[in-house]
Protein backbone atom coordinates (compact mmCIF):
# COMPACT_ATOMS: atom_id res chain seq x y z
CA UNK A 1 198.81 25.85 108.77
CA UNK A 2 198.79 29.33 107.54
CA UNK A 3 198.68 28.28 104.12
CA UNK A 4 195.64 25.98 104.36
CA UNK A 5 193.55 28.39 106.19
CA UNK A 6 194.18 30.80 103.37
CA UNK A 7 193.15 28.84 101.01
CA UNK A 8 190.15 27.79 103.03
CA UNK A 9 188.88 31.14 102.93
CA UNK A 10 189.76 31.77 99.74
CA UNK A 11 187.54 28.49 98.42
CA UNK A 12 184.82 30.23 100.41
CA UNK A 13 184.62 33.56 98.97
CA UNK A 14 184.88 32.32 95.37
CA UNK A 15 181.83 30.10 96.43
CA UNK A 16 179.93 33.27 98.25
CA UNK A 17 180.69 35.20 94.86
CA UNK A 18 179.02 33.38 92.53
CA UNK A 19 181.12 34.34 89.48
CA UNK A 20 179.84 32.78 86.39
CA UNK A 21 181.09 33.10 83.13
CA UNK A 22 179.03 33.60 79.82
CA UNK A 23 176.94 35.78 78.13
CA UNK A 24 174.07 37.05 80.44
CA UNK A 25 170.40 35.96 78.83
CA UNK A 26 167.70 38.66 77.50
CA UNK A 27 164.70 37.75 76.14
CA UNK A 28 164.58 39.43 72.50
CA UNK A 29 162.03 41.23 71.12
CA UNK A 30 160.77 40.18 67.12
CA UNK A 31 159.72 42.96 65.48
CA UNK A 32 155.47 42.21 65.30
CA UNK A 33 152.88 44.58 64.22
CA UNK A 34 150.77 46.83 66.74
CA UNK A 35 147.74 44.70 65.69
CA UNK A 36 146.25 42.34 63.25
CA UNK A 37 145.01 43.53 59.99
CA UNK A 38 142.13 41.40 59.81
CA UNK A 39 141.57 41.98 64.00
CA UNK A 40 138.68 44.77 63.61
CA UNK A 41 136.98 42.43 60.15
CA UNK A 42 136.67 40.07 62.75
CA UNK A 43 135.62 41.10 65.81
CA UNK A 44 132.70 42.79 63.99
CA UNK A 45 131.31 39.55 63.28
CA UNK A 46 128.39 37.80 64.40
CA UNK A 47 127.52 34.95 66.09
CA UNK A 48 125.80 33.16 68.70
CA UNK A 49 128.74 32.49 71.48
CA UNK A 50 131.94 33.97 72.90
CA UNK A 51 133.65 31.33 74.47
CA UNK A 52 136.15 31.53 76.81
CA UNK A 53 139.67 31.19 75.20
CA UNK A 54 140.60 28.18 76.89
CA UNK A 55 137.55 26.19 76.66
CA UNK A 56 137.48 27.81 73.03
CA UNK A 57 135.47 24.37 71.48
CA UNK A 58 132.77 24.64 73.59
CA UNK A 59 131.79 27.67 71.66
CA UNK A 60 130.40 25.84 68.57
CA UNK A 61 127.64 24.69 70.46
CA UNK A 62 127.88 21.04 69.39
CA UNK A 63 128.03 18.56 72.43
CA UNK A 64 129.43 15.93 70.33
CA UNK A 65 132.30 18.22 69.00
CA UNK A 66 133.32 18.81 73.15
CA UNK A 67 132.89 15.25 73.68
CA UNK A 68 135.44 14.33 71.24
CA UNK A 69 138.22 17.26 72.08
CA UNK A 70 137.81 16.02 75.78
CA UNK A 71 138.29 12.06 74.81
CA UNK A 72 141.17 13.36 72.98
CA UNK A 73 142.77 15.09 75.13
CA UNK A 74 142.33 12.51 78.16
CA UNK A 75 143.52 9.35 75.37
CA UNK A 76 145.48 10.68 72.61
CA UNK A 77 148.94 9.06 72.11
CA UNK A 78 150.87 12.25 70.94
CA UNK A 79 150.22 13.82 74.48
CA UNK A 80 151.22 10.82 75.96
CA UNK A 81 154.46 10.95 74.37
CA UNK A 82 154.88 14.85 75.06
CA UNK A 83 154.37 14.02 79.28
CA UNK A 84 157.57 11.13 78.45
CA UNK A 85 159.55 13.86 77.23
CA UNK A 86 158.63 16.29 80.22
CA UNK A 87 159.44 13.67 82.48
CA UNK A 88 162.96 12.91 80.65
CA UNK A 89 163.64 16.74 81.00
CA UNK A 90 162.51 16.91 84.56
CA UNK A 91 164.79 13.96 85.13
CA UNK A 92 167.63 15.86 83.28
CA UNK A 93 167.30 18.85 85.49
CA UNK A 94 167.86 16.35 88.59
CA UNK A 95 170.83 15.25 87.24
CA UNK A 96 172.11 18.94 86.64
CA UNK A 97 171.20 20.29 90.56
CA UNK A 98 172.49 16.87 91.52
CA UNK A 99 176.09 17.79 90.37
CA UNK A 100 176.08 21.30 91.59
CA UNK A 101 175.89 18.90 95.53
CA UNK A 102 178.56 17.12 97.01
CA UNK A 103 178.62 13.37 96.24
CA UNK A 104 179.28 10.58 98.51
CA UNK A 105 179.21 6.48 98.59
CA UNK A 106 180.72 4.01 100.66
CA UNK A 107 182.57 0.85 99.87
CA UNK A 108 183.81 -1.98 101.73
CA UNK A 109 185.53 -5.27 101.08
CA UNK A 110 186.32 -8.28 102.88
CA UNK A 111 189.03 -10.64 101.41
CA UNK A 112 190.49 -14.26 101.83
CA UNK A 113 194.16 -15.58 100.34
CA UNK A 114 196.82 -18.20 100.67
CA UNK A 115 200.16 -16.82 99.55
CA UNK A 116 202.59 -19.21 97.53
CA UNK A 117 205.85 -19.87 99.40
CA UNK A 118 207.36 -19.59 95.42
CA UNK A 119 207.63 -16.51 94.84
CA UNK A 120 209.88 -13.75 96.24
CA UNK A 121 207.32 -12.43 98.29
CA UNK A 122 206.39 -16.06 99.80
CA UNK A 123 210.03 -16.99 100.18
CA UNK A 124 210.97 -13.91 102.70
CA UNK A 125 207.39 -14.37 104.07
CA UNK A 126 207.43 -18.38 104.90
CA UNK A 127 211.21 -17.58 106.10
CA UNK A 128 209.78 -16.05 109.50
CA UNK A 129 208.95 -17.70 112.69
CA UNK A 130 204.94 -18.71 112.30
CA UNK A 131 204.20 -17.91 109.30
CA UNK A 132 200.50 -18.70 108.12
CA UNK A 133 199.75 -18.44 104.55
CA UNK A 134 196.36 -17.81 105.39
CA UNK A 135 195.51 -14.53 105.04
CA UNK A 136 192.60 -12.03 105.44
CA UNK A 137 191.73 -8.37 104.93
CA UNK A 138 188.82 -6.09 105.78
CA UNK A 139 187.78 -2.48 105.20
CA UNK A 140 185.21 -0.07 104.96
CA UNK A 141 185.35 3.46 103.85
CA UNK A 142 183.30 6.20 103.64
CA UNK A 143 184.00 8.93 100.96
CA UNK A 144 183.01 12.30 99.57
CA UNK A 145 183.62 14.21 96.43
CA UNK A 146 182.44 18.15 95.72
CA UNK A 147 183.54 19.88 92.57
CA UNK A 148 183.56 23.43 93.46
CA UNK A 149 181.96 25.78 90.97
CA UNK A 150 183.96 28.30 90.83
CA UNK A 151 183.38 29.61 87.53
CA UNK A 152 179.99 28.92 86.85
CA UNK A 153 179.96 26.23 84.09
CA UNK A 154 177.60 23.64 86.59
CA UNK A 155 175.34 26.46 86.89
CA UNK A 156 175.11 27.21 83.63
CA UNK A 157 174.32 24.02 82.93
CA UNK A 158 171.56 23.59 85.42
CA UNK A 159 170.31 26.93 83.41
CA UNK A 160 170.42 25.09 80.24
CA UNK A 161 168.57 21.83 81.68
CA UNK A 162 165.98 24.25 83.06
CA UNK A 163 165.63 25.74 79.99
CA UNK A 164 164.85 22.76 78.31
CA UNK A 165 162.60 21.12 81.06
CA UNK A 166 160.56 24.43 80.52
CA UNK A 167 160.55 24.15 77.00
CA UNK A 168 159.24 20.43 77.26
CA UNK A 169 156.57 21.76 79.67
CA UNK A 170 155.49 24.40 76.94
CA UNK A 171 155.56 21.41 74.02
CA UNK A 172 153.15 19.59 76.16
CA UNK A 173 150.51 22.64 76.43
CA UNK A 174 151.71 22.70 72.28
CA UNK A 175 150.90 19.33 71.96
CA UNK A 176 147.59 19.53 73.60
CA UNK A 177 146.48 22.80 71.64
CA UNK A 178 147.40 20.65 68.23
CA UNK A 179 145.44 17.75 69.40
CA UNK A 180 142.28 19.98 70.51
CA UNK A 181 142.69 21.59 67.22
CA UNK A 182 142.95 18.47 64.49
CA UNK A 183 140.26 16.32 66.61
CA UNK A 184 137.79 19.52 66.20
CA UNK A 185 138.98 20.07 62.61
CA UNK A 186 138.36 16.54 61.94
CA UNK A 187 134.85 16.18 63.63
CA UNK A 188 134.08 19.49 61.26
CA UNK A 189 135.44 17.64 58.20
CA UNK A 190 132.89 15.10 58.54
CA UNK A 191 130.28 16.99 59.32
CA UNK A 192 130.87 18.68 55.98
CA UNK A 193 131.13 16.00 54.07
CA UNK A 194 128.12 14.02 55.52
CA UNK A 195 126.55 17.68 54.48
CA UNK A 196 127.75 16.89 50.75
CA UNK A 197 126.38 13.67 50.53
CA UNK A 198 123.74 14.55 51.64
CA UNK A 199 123.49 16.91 48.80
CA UNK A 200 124.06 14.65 46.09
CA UNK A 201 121.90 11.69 47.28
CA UNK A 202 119.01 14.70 47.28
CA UNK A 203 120.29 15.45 43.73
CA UNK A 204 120.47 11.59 42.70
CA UNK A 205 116.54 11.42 43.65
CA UNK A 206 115.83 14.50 41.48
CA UNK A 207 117.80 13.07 38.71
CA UNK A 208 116.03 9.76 38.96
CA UNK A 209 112.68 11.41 38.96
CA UNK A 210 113.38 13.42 35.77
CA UNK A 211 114.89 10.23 34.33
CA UNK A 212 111.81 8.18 34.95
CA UNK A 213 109.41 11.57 34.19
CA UNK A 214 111.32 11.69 30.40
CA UNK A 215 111.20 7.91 30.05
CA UNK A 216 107.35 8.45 30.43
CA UNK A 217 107.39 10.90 28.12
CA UNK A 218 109.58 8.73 25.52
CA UNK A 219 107.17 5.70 26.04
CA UNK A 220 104.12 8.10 24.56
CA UNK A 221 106.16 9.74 22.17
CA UNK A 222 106.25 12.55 23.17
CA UNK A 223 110.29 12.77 24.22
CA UNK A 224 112.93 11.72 22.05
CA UNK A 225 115.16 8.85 22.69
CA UNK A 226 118.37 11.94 23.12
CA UNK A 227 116.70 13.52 25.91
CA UNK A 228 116.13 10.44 27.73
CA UNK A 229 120.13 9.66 27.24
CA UNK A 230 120.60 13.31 28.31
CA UNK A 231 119.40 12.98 31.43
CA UNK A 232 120.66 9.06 32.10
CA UNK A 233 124.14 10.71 31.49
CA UNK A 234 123.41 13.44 34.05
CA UNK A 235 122.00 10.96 36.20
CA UNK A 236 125.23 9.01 36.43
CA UNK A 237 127.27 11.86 36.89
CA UNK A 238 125.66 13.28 40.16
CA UNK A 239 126.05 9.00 41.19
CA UNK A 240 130.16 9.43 40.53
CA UNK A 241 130.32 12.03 42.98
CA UNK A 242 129.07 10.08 45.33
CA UNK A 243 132.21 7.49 46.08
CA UNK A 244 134.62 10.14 46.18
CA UNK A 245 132.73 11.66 49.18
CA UNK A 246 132.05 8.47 51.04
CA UNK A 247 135.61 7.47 50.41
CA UNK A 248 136.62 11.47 51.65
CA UNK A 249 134.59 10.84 54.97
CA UNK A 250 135.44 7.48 55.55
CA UNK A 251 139.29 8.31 56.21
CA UNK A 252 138.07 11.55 58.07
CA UNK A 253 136.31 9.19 60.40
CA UNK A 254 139.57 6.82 60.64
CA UNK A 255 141.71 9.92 61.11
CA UNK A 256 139.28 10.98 64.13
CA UNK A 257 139.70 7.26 66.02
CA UNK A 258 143.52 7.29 65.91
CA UNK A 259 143.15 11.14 67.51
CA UNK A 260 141.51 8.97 70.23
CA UNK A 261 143.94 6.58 70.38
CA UNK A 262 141.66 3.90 69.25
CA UNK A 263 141.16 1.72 66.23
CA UNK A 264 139.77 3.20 63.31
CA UNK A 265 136.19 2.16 63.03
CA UNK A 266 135.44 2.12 66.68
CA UNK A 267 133.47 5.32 66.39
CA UNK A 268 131.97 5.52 62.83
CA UNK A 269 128.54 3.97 64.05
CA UNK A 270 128.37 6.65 67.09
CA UNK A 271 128.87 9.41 63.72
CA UNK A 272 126.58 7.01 61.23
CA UNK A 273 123.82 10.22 61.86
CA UNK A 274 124.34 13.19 59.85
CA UNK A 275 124.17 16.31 61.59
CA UNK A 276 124.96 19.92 61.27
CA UNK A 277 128.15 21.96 60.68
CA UNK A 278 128.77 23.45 63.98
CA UNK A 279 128.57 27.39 63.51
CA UNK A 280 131.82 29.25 63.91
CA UNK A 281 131.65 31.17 67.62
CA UNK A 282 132.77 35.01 67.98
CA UNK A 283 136.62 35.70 68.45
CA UNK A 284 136.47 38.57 70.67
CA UNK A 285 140.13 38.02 73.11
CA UNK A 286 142.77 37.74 70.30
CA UNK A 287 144.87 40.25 71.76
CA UNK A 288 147.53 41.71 69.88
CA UNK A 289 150.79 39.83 68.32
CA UNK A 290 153.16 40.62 70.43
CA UNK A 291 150.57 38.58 73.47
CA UNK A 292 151.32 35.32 71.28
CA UNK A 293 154.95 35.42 72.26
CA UNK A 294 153.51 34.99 75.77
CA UNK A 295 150.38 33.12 75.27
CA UNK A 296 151.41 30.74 72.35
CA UNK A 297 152.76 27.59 73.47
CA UNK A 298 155.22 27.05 70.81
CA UNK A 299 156.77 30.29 70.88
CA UNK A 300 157.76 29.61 74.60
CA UNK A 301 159.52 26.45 73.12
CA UNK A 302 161.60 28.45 70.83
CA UNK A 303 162.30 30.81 73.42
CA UNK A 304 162.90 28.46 76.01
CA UNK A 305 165.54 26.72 73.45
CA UNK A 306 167.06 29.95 72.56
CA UNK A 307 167.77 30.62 76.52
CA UNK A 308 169.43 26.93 77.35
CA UNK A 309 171.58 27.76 73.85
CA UNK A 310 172.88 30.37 75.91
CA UNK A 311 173.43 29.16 78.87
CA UNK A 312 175.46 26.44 77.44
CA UNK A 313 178.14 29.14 75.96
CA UNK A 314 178.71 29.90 79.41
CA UNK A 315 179.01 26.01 80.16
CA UNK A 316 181.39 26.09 76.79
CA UNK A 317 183.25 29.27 77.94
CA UNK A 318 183.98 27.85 81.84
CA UNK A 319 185.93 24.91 80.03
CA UNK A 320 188.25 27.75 80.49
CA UNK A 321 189.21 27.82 83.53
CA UNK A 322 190.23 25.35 85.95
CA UNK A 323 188.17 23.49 88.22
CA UNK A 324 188.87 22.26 91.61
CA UNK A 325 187.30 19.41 93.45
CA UNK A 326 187.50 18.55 97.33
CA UNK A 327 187.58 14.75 98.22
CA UNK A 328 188.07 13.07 101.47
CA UNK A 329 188.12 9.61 102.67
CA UNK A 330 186.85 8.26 106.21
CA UNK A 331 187.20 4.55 106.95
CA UNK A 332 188.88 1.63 108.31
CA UNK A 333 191.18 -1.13 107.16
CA UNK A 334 192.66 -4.13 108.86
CA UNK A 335 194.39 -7.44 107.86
CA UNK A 336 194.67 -8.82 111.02
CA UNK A 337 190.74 -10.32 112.03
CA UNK A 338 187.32 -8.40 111.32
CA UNK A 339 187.25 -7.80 115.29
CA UNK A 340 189.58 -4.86 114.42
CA UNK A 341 187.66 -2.82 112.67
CA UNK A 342 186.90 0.52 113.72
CA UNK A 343 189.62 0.44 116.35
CA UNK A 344 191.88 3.37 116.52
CA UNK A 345 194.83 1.28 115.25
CA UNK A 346 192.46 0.26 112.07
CA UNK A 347 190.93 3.61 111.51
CA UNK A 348 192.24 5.76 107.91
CA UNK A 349 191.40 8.96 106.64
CA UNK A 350 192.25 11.08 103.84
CA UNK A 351 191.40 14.82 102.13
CA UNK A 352 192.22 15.80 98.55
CA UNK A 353 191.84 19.18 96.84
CA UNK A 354 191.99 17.91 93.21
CA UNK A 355 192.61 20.38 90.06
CA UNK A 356 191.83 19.89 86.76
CA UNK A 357 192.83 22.67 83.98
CA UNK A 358 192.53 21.72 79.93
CA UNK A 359 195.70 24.09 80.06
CA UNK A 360 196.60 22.39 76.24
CA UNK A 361 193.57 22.12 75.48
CA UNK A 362 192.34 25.17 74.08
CA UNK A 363 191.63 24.78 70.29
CA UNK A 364 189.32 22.38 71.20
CA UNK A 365 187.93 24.92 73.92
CA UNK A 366 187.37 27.67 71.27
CA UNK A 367 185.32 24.95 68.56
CA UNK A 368 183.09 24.15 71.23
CA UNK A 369 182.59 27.81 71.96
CA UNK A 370 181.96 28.65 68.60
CA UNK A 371 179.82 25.60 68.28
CA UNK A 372 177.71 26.92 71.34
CA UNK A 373 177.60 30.64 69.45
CA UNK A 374 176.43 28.81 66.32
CA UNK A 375 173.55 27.18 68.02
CA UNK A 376 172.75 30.36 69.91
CA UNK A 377 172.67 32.17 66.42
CA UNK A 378 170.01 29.34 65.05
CA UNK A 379 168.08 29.11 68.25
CA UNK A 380 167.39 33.08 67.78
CA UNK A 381 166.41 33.21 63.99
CA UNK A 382 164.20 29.98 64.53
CA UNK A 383 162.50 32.24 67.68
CA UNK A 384 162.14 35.20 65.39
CA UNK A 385 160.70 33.00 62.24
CA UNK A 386 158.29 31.38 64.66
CA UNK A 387 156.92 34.43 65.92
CA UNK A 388 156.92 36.13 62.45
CA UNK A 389 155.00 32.88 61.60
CA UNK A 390 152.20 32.95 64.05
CA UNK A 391 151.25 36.16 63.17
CA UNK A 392 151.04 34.71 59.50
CA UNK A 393 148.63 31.74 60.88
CA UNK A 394 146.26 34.28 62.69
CA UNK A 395 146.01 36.73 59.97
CA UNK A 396 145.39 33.69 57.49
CA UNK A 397 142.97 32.26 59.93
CA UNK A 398 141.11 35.38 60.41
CA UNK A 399 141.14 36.58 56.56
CA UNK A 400 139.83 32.61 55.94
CA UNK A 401 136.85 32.75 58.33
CA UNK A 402 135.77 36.18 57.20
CA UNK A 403 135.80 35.54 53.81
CA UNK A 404 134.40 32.18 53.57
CA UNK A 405 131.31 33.80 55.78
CA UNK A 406 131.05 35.88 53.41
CA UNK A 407 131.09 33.45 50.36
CA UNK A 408 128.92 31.04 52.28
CA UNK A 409 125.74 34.12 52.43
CA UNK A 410 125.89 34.82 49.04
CA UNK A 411 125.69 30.98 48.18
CA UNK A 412 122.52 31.36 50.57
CA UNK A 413 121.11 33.92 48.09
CA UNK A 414 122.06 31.67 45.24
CA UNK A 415 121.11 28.57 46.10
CA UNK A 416 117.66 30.18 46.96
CA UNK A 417 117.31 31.70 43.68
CA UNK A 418 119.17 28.90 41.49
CA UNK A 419 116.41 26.39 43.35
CA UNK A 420 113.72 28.43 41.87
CA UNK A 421 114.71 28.61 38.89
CA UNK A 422 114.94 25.02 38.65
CA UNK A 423 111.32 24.47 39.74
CA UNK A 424 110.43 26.76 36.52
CA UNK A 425 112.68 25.29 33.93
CA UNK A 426 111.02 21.78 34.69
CA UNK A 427 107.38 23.59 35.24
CA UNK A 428 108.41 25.37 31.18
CA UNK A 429 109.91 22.11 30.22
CA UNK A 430 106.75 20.22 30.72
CA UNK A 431 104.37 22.67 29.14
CA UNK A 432 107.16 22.54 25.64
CA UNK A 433 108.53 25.74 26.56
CA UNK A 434 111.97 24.75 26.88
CA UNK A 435 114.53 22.40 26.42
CA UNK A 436 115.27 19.54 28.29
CA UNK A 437 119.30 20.56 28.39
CA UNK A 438 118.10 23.98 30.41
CA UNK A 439 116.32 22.06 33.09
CA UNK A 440 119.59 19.61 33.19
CA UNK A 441 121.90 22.98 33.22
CA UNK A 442 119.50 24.16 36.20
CA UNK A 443 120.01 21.02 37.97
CA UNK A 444 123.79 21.29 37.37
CA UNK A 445 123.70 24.97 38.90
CA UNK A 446 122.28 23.72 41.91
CA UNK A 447 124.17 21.03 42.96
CA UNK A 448 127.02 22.90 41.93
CA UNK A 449 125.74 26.03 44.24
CA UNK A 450 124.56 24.04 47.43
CA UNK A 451 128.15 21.82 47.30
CA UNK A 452 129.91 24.80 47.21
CA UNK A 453 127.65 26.84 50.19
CA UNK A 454 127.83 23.78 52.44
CA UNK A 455 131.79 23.99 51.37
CA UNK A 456 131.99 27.41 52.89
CA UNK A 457 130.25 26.99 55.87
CA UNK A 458 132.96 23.62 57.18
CA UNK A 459 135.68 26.42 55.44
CA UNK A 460 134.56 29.08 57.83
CA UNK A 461 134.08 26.66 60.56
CA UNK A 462 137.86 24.88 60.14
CA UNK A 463 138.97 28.30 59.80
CA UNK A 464 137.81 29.43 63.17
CA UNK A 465 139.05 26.38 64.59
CA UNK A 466 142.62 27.58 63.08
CA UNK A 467 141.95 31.09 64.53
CA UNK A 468 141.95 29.75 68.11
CA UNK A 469 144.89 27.62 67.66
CA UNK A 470 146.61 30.44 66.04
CA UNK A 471 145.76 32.28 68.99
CA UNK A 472 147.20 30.26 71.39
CA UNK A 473 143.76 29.27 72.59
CA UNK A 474 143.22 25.72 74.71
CA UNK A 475 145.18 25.91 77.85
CA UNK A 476 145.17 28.39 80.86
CA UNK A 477 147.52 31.73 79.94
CA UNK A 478 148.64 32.24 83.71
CA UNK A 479 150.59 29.02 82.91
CA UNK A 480 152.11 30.25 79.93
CA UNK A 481 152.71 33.56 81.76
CA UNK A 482 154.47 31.88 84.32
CA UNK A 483 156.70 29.73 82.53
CA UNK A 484 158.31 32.23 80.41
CA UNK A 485 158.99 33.86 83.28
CA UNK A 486 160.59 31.27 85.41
């Protein structure tokens, strides 16, 4: 008696303890800049809006632009698959609290034989006084099971499954930040390239015009036949450009129905209208880069992944140590008639403390320790690439959206003048002043000059669209906040 009640207590202080065995988790520290170089370049800009962070979209001041992000992030198929794998990992962490709990089930059987009188058994049996090779059996049983965790290695694993149940929470928010991100990219693309062929349908009419104004000419003699080829030849250039961009928009416009998860074509008539390039909005709250590893939804997946690699060197390490389980049996059994159930003749019971120790075992133990390390190792350098690479998209994103501002003003400047100086090389070329290949090379200059300008502006546009994603930008911040933390 004295024996079990030591042991009793002794089961219960392990379990008050706690003691777990592994490496305890810290959340490291990459080494980031203080800042962003291109931060101050940035912030110095100007524009019309500063949108909130995580309505970021809405800052481009195109109604059609939100209306597409928020179709795509109600429909889109990729976030529909990301909330499957949350619920997989929220079903995984069930599983991992439910085996830290007792278990329990109950069973019962009823049963109906006729023995042989052949066999040794029967022989003995038919050999007494009313004997009745009929026979029946009942019994019902109620029975636990609890593996104690003494050392830690269930915990550790419900670590790990929370881990990974917060990562798949934090690839969701990913997932919708991507989606945002490609539909509005997308949307810009074909505003840009409606833009260019718009440009080169403008350019086709001026080509035709000169075509028919030299043909006139030619007719009276007063062109020759080479400048009338001249400018058929530059005619039909400007018209070559023209299927590439149709062809160009048309699979932007397919790309933009599968982001809304419907078939492509449904929404080319609703884009048939050209319209502007949305203007890129101010990026005033990009914080610095160590606030990605915090705000950035992917980061907190490679974190998240680096902390459930951990934990599960501590599940790795427990295999250790033995483990003890308590079982126990409650139930009745009778073979005389079902009536006798649950009578104190009938009635059975039994308690087990079970043990189970890989005592042999221990090679195997250290691989899948090592193993577990390994992972741990990986899990950390991916964390510490990733961060080292969203600081790379933001200062690319910022450096892209400055720059191509930049480019698209002077264009402004050059388009003006280079349109200009077209109206006077055709104005000279009619009066006999000059050739007809300078008013061709004019025209060249200007197409050339407004492609390029409208070229910039999508450029800047796409590139503050990959400045907010860089940023972490399209879902709220106190989430992100709270699930690293938890």
């Amino acid at each position: 008696m004295l024996n079990k009640q030591i042991l009793a207590a002794l089961v219960v202080a392990t379990l008050s303890t706690g003691c777990a065995v592994g490496p305890d988790y810290a959340r490291p520290e990459p080494v980031l800049a203080k800042q962003f170089h291109g931060q101050a370049a940035v912030e110095q800009r100007q524009a019309a809006s500063n949108p909130d962070l995580t309505q970021w979209w809405t800052g481009f001041g195109d109604p059609q632009l939100s209306h597409f992000v928020a179709l795509a992030l109600e429909q889109n198929l990729d976030l529909a698959q990301a909330a499957a794998r949350v619920v997989q990992a929220r079903a995984g962490l069930g599983a991992a609290n439910a085996a830290l709990l007792p278990s329990g089930n109950i069973s019962g059987q009823a049963a109906r034989a006729y023995q042989s009188v052949e066999t040794p058994q029967g022989q003995i049996l038919n050999s007494a006084p009313g004997f009745d090779r009929h026979g029946s059996s009942y019994e019902v049983n109620l029975g636990a099971n609890w593996e104690l965790d003494l050392f830690g290695g269930l915990r550790q694993g419900r670590e790990a499954a929370l881990a990974e149940y917060q990562a798949s929470e934090a690839g969701a928010a990913a997932a919708r930040l991507a989606v945002a991100a490609q539909t509005a990219d997308i949307y810009i693309t074909v505003r840009g390239l409606q833009a260019r062929l718009d440009i080169a349908r403008k350019q086709v009419k001026t080509q035709q015009d000169l075509v028919a104004t030299i043909k006139l000419l030619y007719d009276k003699g007063l062109a020759a036949e080479l400048q009338v080829r001249q400018a058929e030849g530059a005619l039909a250039q400007v018209k070559a450009s023209i299927p590439m961009l149709e062809s160009g928009l048309e699979t932007a416009l397919n790309a933009l129905d599968v982001m809304l998860a419907t078939p492509p074509g449904t929404h080319h008539a609703e884009l048939a209208e050209a319209s502007a390039i949305p203007l890129a909005p101010q990026i005033a709250a990009s914080g610095s880069p160590r606030e990605l590893l915090r705000r950035r939804p992917d980061l907190i997946v490679a974190e998240r992944r680096l902390a459930a690699s951990n934990a599960r060197i501590g599940v790795a390490i427990a295999e250790y140590y033995p483990k003890f389980s308590l079982s126990g049996l409650l139930g009745s059994a009778t073979s005389v008639s079902g009536g006798n159930l649950f009578t104190s003749g009938a009635n059975q019971a039994a308690g087990i403390l079970g043990l189970r120790w890989r005592l042999f075992d221990f090679g195997r133990v250290d691989a899948q320790i090592a193993q577990a390390k390994g992972q741990e190792a990986e899990m950390l350098a991916a964390y510490r690439l990733a961060a080292l690479h969203a600081s790379e998209d933001v200062e690319n994103a910022f450096s892209a959206l400055v720059k191509r501002e930049e480019q698209a003003a002077v264009l402004e400047q050059g388009v003006s003048s280079l349109g200009r100086a077209r109206e006077a090389s055709f104005a000279a070329y009619q009066k006999g002043v000059v050739s007809l290949v300078e008013v061709l090379q004019a025209d060249e200059n200007l197409l050339r000059a407004s492609d390029a300008r409208v070229q910039a502006q999508m450029e800047s546009a796409r590139a503050a669209v990959a400045a907010f994603r860089a940023l972490g930008g399209g879902w709220q911040a106190a989430d992100a906040a709270a699930m690293a933390m938890r």
